[in-house]
C-alpha atoms as a PDB file:
ATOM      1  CA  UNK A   1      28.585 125.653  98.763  1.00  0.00           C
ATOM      2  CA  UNK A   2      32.020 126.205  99.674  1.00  0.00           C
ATOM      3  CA  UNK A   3      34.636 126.971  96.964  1.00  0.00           C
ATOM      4  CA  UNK A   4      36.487 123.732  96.910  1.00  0.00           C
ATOM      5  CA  UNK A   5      33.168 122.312  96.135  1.00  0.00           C
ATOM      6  CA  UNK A   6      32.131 124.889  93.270  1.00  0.00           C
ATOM      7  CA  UNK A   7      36.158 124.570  91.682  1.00  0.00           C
ATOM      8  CA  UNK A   8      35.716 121.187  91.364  1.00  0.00           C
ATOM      9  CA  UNK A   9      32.657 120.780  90.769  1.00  0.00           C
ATOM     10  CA  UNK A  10      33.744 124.162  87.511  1.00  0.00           C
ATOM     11  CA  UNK A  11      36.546 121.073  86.751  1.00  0.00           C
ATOM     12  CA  UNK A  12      34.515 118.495  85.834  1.00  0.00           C
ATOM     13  CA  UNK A  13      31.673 120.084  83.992  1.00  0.00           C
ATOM     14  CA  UNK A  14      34.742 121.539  82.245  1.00  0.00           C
ATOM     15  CA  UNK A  15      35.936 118.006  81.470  1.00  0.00           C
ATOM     16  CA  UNK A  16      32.535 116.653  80.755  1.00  0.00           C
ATOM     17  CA  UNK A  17      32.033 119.882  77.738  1.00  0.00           C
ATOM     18  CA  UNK A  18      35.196 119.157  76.257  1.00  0.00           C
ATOM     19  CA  UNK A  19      35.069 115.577  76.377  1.00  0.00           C
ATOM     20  CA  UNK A  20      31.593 115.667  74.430  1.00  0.00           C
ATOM     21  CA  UNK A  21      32.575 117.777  72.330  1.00  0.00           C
ATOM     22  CA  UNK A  22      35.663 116.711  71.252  1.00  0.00           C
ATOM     23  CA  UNK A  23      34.652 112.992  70.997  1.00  0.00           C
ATOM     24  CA  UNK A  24      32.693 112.722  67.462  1.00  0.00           C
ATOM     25  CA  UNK A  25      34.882 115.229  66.272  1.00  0.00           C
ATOM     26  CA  UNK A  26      38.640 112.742  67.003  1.00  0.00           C
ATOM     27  CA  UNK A  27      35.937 109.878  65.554  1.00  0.00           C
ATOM     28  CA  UNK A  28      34.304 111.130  62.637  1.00  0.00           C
ATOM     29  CA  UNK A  29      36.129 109.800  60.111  1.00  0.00           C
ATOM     30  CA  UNK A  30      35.485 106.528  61.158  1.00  0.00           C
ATOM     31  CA  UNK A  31      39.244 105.182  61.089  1.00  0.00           C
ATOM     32  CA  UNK A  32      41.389 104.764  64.082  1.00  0.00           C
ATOM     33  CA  UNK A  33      43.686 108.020  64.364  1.00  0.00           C
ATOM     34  CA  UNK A  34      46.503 105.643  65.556  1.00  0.00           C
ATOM     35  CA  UNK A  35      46.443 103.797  61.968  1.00  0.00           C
ATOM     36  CA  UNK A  36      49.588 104.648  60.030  1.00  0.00           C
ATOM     37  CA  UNK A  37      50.030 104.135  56.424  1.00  0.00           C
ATOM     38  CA  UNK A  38      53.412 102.412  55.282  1.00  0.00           C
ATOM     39  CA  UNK A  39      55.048 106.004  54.245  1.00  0.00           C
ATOM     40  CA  UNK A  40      54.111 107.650  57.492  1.00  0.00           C
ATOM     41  CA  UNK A  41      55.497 103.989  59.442  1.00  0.00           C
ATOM     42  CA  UNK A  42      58.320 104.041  57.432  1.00  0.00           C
ATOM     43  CA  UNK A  43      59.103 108.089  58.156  1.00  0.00           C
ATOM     44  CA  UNK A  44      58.428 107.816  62.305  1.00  0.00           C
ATOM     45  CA  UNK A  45      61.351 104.563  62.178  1.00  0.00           C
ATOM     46  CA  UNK A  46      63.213 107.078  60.092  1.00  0.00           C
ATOM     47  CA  UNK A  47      62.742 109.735  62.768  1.00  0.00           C
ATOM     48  CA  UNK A  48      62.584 108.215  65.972  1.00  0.00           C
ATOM     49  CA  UNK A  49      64.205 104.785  65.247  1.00  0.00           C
ATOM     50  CA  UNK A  50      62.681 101.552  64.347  1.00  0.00           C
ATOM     51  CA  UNK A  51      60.736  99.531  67.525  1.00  0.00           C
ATOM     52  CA  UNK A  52      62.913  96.576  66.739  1.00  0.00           C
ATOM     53  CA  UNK A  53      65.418  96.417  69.605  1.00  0.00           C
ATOM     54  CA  UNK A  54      69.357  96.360  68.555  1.00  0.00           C
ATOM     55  CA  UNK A  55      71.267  93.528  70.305  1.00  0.00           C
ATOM     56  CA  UNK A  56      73.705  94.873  73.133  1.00  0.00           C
ATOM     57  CA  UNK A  57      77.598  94.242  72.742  1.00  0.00           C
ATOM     58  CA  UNK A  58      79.220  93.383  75.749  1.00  0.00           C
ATOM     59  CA  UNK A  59      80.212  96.565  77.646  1.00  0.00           C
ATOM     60  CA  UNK A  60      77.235  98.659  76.497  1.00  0.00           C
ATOM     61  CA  UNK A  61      74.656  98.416  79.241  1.00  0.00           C
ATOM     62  CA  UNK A  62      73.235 101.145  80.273  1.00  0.00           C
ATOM     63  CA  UNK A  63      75.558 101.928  83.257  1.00  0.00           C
ATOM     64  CA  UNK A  64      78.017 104.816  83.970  1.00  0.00           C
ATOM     65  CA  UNK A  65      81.535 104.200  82.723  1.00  0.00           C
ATOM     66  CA  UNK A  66      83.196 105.218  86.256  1.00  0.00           C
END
């Protein structure tokens, strides 16, 4: 077997381990991880600014002013 062959073949059997074992373990608790409650929703729109998109004033596209 040449050693492309073997590397990937190392890859995905890597891939496959982690992929089992990591699986029940993300799924356990038998909620969605990408649920937020309304304090955590409320603290990432804090942080990272709310999803609702602010209405553009004339002049502010995204362009450079030169």
């Amino acid at each position: 077997m040449s050693r492309v062959r073997f590397v990937m073949l190392a890859i995905a059997v890597a891939a496959t381990t982690s992929a089992a074992f990591f699986w029940p373990i993300t799924y356990s608790t038998g909620i969605a991880p990408w649920t937020f409650t309304e304090e955590q929703r409320a603290y990432r729109d804090r942080f990272f600014g709310s999803h609702v998109e602010r209405p553009l004033n004339e002049g502010q596209e995204m362009r450079p002013r030169w």
